[in-house]
PDB file of N, CA and C in Angstrom:
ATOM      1  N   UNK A   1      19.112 -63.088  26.665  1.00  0.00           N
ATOM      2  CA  UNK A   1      19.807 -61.837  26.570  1.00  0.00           C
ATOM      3  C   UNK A   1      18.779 -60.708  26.557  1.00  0.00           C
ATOM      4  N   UNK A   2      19.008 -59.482  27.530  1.00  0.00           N
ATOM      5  CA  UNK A   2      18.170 -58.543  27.657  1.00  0.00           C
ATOM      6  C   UNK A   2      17.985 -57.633  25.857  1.00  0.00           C
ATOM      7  N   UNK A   3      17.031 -57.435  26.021  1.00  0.00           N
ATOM      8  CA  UNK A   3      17.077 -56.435  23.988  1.00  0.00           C
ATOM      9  C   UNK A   3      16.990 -54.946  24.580  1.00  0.00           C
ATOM     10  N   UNK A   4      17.942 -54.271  24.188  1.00  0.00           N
ATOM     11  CA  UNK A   4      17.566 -52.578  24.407  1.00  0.00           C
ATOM     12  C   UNK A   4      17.441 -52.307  23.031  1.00  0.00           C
ATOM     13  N   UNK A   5      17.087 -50.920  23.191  1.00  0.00           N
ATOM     14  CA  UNK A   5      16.423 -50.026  21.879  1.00  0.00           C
ATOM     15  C   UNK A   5      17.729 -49.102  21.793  1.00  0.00           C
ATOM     16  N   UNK A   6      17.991 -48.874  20.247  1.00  0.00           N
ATOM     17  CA  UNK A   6      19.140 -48.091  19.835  1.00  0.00           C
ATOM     18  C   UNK A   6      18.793 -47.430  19.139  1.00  0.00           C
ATOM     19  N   UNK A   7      18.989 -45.918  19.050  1.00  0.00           N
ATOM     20  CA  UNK A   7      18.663 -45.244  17.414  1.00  0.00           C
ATOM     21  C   UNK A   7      19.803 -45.406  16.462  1.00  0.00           C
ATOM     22  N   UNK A   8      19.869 -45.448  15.328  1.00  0.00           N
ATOM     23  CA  UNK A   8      20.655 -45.351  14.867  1.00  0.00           C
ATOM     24  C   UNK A   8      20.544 -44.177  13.815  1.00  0.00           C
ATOM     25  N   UNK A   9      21.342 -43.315  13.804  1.00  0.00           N
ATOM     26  CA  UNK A   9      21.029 -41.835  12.503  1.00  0.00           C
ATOM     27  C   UNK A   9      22.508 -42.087  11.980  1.00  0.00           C
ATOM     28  N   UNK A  10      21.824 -42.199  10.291  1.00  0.00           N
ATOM     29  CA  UNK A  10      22.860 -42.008   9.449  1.00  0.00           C
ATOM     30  C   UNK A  10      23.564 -40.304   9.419  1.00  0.00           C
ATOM     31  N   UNK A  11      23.092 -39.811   9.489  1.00  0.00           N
ATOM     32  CA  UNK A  11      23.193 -38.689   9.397  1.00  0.00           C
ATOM     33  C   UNK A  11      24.828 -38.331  10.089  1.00  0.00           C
ATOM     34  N   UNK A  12      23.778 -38.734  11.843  1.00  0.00           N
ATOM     35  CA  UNK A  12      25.158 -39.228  12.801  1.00  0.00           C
ATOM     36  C   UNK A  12      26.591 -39.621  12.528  1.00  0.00           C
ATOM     37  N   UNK A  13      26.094 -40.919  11.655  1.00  0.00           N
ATOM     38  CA  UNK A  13      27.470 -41.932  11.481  1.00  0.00           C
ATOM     39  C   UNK A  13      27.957 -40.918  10.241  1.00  0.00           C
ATOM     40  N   UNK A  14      27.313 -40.338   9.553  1.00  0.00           N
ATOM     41  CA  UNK A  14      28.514 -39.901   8.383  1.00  0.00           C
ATOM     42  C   UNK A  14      29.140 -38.723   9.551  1.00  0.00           C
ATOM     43  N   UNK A  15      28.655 -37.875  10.227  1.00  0.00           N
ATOM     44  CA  UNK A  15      29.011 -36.904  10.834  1.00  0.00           C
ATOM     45  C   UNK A  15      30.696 -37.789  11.627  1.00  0.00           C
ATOM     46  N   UNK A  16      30.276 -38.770  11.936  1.00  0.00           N
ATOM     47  CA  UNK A  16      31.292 -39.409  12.917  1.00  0.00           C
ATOM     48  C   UNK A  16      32.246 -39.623  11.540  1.00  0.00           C
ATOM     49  N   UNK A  17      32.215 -40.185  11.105  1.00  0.00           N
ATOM     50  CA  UNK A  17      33.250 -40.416   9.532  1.00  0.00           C
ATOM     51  C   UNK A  17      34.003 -39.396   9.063  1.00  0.00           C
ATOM     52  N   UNK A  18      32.959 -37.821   8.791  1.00  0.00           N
ATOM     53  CA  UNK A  18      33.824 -36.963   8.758  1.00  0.00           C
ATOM     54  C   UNK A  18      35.060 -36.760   9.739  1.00  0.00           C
ATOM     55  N   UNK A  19      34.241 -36.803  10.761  1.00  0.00           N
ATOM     56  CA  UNK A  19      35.516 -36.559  11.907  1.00  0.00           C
ATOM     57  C   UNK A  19      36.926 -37.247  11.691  1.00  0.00           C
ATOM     58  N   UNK A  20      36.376 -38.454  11.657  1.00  0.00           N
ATOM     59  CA  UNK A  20      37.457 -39.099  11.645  1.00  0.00           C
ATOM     60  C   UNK A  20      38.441 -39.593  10.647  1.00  0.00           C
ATOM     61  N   UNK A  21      37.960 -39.259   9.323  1.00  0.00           N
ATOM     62  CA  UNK A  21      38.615 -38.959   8.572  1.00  0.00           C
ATOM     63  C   UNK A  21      39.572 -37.820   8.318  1.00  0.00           C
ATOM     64  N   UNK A  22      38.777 -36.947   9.080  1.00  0.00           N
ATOM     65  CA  UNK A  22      39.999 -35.496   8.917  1.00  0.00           C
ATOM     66  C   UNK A  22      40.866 -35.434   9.963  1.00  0.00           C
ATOM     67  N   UNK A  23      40.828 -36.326  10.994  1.00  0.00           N
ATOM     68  CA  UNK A  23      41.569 -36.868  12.404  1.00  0.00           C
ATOM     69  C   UNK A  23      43.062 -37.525  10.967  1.00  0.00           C
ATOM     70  N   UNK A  24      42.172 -38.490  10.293  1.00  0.00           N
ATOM     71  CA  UNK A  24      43.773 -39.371   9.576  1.00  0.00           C
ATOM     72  C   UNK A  24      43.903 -38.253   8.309  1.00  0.00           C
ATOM     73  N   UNK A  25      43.830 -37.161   8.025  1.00  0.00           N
ATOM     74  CA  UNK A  25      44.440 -36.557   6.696  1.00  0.00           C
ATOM     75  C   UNK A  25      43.383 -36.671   5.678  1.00  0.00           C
ATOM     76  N   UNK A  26      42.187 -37.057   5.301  1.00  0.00           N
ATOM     77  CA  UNK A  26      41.118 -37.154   4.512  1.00  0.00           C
ATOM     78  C   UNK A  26      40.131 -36.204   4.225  1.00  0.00           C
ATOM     79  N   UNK A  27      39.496 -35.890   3.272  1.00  0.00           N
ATOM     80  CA  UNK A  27      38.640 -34.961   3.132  1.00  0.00           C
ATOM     81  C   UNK A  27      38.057 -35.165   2.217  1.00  0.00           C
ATOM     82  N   UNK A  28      36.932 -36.018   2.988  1.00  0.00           N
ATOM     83  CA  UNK A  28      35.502 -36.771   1.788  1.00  0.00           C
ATOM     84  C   UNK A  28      34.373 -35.436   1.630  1.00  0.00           C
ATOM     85  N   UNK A  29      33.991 -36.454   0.702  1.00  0.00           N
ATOM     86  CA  UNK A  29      32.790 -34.608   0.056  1.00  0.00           C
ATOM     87  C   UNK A  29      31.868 -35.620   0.734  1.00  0.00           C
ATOM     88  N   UNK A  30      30.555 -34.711   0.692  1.00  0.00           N
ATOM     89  CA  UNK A  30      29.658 -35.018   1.009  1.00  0.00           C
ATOM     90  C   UNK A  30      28.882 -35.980   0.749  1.00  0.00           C
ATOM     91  N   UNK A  31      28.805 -36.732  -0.676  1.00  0.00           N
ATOM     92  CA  UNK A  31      28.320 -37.525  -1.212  1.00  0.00           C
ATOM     93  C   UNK A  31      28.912 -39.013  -0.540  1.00  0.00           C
ATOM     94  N   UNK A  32      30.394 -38.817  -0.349  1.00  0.00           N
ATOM     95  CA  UNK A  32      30.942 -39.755  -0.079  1.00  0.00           C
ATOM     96  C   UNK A  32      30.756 -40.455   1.314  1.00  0.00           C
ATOM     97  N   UNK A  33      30.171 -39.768   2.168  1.00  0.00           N
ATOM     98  CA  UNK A  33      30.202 -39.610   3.741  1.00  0.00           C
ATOM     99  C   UNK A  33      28.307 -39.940   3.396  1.00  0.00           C
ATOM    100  N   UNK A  34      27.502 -39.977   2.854  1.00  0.00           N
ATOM    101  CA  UNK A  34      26.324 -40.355   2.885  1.00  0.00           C
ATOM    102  C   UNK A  34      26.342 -41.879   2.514  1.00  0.00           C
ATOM    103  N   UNK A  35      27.328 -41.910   1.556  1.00  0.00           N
ATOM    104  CA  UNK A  35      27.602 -43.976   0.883  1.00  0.00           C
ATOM    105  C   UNK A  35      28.093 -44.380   2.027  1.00  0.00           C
ATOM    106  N   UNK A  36      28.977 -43.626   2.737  1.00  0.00           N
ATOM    107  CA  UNK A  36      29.814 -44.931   3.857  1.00  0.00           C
ATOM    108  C   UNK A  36      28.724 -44.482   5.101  1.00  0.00           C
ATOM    109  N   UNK A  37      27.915 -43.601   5.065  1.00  0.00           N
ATOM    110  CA  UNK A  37      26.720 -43.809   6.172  1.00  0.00           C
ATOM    111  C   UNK A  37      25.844 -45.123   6.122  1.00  0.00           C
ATOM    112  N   UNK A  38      25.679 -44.966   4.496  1.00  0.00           N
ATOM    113  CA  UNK A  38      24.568 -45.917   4.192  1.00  0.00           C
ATOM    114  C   UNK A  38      24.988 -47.423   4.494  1.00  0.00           C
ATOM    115  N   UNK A  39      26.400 -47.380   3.935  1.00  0.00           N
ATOM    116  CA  UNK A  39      26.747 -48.757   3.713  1.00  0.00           C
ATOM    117  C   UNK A  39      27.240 -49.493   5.112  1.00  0.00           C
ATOM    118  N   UNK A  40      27.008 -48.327   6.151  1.00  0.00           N
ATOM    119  CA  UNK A  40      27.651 -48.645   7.561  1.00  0.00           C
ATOM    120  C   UNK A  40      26.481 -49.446   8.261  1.00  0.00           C
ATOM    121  N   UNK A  41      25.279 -48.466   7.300  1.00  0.00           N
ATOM    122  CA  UNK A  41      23.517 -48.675   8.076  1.00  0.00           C
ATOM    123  C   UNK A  41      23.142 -50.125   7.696  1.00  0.00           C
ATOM    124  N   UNK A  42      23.912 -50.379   6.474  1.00  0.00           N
ATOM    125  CA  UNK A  42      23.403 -51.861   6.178  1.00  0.00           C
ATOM    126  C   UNK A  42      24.218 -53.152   6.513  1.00  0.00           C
ATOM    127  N   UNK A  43      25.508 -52.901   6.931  1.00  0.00           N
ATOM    128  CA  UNK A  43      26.034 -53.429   7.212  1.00  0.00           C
ATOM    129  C   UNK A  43      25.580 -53.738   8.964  1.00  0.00           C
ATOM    130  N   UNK A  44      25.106 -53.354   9.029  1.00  0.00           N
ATOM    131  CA  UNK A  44      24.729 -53.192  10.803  1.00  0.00           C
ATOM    132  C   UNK A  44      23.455 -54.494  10.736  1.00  0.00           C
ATOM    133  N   UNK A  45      22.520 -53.842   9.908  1.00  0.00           N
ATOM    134  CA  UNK A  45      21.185 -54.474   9.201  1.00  0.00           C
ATOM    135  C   UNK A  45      21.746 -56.503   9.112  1.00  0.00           C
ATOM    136  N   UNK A  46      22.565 -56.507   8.201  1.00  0.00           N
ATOM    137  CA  UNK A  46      23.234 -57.505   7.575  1.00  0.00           C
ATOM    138  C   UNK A  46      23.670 -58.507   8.940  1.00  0.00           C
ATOM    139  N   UNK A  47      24.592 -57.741   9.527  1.00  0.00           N
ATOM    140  CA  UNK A  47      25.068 -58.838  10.580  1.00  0.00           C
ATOM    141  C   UNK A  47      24.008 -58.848  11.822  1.00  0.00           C
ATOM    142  N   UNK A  48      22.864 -58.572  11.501  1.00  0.00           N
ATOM    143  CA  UNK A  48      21.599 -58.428  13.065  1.00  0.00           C
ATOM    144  C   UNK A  48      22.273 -57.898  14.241  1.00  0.00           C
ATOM    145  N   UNK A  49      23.142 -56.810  14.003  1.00  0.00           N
ATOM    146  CA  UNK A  49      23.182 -55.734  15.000  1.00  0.00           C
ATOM    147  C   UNK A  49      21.678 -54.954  15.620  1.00  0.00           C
ATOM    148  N   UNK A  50      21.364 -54.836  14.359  1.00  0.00           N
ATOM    149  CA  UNK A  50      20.356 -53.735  14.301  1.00  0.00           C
ATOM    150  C   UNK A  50      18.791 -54.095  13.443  1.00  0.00           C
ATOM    151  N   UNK A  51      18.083 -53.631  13.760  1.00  0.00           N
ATOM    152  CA  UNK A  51      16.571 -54.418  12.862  1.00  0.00           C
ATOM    153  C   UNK A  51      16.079 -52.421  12.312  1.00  0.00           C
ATOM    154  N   UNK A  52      15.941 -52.650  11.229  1.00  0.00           N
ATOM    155  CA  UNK A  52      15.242 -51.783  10.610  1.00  0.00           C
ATOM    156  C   UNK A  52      14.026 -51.011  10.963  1.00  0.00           C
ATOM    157  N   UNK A  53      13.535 -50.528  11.237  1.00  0.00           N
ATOM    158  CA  UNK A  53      12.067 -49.558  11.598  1.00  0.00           C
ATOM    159  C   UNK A  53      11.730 -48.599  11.178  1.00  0.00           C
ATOM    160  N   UNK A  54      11.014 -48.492  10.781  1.00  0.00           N
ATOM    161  CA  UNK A  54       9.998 -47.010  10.568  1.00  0.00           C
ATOM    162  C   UNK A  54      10.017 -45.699  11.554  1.00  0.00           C
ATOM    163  N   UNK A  55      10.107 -44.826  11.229  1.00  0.00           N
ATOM    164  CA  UNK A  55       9.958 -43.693  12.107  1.00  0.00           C
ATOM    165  C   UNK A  55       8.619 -43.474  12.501  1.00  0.00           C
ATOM    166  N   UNK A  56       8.398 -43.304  13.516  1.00  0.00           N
ATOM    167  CA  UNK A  56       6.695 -43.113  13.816  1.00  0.00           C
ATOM    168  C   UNK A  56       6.303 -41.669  13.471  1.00  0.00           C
TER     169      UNK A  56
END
């Protein structure tokens, strides 16, 4: 299987969460949208979607 390179930014994924939470009626604070970033980032980590790296 070919390997490509992905970024992944939490930052991003909470940004996408907001969205879509206020798409279904929701309105997470900020704190809350950084946990389900994080927990999205590790969950990714967890099932070897994704491999961890350093920023250069």
């Amino acid at each position: 299987m070919k390997e490509i390179e992905v970024v992944i930014d939490t930052e991003e994924i909470a940004e996408f969460f907001y969205n879509e939470l206020v798409k279904r009626g929701y309105v997470p604070a900020v704190e809350e949208l950084g946990e389900l970033a994080d927990i999205t980032f590790d969950y990714l980590i967890d099932k070897c979607i994704i491999d961890e790296q350093d920023e250069e």
